[in-house]
Structure formats: C-alpha cells, structure tokens
PDB file of N, CA and C in Angstrom:
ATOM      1  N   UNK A   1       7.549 -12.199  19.334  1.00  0.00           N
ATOM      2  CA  UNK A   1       6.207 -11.694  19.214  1.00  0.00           C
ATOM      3  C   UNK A   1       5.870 -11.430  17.739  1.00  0.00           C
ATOM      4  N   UNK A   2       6.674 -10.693  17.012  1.00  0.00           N
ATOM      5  CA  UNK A   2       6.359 -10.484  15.554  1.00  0.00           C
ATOM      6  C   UNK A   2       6.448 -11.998  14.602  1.00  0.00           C
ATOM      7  N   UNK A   3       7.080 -13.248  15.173  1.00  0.00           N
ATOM      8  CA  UNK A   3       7.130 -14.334  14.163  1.00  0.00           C
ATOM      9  C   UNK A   3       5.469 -14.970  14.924  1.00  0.00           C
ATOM     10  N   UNK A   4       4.781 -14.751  15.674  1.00  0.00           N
ATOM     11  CA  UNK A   4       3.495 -15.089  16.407  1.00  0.00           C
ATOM     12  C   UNK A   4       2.355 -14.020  15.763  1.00  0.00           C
ATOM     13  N   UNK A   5       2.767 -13.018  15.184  1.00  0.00           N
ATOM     14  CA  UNK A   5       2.021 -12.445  13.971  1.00  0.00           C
ATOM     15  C   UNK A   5       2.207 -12.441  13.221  1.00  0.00           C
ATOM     16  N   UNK A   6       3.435 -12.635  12.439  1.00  0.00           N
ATOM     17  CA  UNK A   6       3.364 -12.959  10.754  1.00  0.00           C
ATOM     18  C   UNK A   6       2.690 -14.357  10.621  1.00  0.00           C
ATOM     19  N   UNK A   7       3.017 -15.417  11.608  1.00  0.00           N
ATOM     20  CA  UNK A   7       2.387 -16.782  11.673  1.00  0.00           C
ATOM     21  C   UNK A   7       0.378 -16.740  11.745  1.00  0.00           C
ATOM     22  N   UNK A   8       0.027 -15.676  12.420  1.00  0.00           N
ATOM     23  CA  UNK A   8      -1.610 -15.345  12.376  1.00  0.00           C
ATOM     24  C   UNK A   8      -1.944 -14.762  11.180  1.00  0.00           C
ATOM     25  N   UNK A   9      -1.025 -13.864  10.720  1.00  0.00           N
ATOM     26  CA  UNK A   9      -1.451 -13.308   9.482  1.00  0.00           C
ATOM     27  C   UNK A   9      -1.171 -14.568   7.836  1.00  0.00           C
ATOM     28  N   UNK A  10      -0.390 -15.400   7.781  1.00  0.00           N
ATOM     29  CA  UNK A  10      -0.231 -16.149   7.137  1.00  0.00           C
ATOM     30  C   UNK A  10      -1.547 -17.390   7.166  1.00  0.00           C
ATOM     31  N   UNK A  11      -2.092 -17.309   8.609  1.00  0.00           N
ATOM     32  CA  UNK A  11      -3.545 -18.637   9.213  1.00  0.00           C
ATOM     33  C   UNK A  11      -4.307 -17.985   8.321  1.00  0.00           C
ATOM     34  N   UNK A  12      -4.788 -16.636   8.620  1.00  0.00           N
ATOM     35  CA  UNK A  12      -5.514 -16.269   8.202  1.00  0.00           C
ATOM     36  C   UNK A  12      -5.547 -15.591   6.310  1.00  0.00           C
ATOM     37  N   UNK A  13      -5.006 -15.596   5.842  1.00  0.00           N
ATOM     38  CA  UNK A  13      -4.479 -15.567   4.755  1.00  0.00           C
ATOM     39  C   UNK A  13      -4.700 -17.136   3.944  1.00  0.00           C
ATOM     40  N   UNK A  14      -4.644 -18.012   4.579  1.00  0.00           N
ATOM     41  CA  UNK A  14      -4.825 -19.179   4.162  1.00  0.00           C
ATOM     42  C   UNK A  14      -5.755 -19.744   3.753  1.00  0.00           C
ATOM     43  N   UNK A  15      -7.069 -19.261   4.863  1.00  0.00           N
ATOM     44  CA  UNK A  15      -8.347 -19.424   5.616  1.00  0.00           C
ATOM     45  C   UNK A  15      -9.483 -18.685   4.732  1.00  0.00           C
ATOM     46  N   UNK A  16      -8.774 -17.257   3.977  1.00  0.00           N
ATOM     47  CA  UNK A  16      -9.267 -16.690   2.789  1.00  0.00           C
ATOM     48  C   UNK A  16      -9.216 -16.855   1.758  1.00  0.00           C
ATOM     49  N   UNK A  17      -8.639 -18.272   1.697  1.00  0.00           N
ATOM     50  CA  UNK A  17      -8.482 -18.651   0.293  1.00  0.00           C
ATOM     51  C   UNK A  17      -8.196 -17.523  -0.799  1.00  0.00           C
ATOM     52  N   UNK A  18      -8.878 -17.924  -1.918  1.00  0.00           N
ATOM     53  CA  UNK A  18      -8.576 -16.874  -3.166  1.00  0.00           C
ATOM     54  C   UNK A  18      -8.936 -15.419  -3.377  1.00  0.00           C
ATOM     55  N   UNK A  19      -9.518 -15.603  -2.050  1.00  0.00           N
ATOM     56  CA  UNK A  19     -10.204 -14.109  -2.147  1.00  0.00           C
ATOM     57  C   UNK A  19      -9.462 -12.619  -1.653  1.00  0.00           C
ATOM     58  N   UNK A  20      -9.333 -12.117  -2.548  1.00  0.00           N
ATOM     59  CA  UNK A  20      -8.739 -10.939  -2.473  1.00  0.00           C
ATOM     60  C   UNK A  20      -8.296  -9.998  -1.086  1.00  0.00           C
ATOM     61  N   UNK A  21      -7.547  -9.551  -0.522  1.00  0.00           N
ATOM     62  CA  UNK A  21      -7.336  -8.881   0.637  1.00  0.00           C
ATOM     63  C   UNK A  21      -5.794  -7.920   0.703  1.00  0.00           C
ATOM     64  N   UNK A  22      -6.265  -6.612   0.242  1.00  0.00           N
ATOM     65  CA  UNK A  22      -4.774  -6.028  -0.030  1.00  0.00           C
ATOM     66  C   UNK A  22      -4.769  -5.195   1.301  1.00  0.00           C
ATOM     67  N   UNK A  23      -5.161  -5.093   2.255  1.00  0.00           N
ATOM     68  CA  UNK A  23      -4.765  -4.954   3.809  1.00  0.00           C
ATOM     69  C   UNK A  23      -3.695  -5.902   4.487  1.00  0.00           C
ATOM     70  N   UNK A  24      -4.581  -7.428   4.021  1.00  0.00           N
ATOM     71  CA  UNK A  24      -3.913  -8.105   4.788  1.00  0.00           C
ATOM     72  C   UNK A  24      -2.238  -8.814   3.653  1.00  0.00           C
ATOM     73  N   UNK A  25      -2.541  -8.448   2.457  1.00  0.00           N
ATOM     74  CA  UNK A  25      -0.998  -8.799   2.059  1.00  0.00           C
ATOM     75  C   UNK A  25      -0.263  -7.190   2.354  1.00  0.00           C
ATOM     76  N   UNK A  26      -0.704  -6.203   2.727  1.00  0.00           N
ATOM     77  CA  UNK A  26       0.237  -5.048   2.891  1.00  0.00           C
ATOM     78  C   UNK A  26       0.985  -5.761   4.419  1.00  0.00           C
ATOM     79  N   UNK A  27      -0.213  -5.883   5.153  1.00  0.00           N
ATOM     80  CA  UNK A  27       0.421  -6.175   7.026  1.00  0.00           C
ATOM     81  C   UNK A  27       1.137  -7.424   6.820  1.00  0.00           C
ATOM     82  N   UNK A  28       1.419  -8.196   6.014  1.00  0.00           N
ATOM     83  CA  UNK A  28       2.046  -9.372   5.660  1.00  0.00           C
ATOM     84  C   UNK A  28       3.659  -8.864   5.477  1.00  0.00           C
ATOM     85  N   UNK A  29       3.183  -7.870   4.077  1.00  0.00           N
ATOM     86  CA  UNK A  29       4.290  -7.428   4.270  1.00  0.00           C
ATOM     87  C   UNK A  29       5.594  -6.850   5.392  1.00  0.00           C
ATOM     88  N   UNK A  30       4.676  -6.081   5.540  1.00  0.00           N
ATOM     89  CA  UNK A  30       5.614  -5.011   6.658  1.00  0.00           C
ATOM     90  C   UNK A  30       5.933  -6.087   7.855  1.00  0.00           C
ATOM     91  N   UNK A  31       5.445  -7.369   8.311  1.00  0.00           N
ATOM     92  CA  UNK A  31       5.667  -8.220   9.249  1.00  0.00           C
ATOM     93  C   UNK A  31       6.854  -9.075   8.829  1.00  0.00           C
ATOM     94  N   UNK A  32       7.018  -9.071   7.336  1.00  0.00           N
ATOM     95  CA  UNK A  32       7.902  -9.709   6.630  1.00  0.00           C
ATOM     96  C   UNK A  32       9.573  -8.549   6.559  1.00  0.00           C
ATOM     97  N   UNK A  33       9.127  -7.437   6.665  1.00  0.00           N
ATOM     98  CA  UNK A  33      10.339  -6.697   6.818  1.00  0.00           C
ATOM     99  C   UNK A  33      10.723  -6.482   7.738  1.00  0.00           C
ATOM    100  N   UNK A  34       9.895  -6.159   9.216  1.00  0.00           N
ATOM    101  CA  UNK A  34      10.169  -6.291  10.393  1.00  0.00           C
ATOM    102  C   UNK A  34      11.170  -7.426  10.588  1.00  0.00           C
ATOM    103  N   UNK A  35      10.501  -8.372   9.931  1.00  0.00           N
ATOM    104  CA  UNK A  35      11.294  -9.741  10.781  1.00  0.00           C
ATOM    105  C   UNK A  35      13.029 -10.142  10.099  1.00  0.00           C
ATOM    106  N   UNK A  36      12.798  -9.590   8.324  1.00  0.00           N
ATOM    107  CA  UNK A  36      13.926  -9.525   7.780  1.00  0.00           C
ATOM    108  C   UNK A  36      15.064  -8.503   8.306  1.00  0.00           C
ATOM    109  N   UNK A  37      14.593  -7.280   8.742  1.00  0.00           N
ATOM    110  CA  UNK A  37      15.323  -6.395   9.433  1.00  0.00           C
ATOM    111  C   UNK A  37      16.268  -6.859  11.039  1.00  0.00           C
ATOM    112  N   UNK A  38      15.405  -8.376  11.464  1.00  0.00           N
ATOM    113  CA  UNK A  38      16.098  -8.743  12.678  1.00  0.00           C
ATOM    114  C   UNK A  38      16.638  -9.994  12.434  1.00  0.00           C
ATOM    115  N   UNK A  39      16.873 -10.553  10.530  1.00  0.00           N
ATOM    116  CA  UNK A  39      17.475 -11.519  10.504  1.00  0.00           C
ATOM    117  C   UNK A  39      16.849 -12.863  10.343  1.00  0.00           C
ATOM    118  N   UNK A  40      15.576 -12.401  10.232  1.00  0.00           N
ATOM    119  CA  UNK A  40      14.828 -13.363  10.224  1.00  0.00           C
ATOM    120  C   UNK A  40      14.276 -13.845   9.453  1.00  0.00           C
ATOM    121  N   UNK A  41      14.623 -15.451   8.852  1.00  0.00           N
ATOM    122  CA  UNK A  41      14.233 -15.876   7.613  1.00  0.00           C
ATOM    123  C   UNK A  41      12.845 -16.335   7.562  1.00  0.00           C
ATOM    124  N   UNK A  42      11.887 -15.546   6.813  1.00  0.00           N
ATOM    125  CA  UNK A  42      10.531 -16.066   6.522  1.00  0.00           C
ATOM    126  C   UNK A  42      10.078 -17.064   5.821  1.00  0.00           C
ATOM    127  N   UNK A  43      11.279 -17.765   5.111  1.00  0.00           N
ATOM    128  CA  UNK A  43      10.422 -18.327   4.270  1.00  0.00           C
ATOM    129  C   UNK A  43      10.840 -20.221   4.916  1.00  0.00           C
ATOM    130  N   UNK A  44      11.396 -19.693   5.897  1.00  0.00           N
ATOM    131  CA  UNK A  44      11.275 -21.432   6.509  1.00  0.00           C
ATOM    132  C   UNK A  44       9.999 -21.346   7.486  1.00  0.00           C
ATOM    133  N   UNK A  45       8.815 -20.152   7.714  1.00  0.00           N
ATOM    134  CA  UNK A  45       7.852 -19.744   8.716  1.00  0.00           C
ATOM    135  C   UNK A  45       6.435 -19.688   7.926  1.00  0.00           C
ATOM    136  N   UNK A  46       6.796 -19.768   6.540  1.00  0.00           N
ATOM    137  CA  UNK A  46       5.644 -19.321   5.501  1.00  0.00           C
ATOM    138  C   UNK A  46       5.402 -20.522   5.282  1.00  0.00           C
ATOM    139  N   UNK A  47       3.448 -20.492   4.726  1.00  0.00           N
ATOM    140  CA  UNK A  47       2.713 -21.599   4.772  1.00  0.00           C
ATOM    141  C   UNK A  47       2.363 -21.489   3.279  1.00  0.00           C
TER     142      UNK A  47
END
C-alpha cells in the first residue's frame, strides 16, 4: 500500500512540473522513509 503512494505522489510530482510544492516533497519524503524503514529500495520505484 505505501509503494501505491509513494508511486501517486511521485505521478503527481511529475505532473507539477517545476513548480514549487514543499507539502508534497515533505509527504514524499516521509513515504520514502516509511518504505526505507521496511527495506525498501526507492530508487528502483522513482520516476
């Protein structure tokens, strides 16, 4: 469930192009530690 939201938050992140959003790189984050905390490598999931 959490690699099905870091994956929405990365769409959408994409979708905003250059434009600024420090909400959505904070929830990026913390989806990124969640998932590192269970072993989970992000950066073969990152766009």
């Amino acid at each position: 469930m959490e690699i099905d939201n870091y994956s929405r938050l990365q769409k959408i992140k994409k979708e905003n192009g250059s434009q600024e959003n420090s909400y959505l790189d904070y929830e990026i984050k913390v989806s990124k530690a969640k998932l590192a905390s269970q072993g989970v490598n992000v950066e073969d999931i990152t766009l």
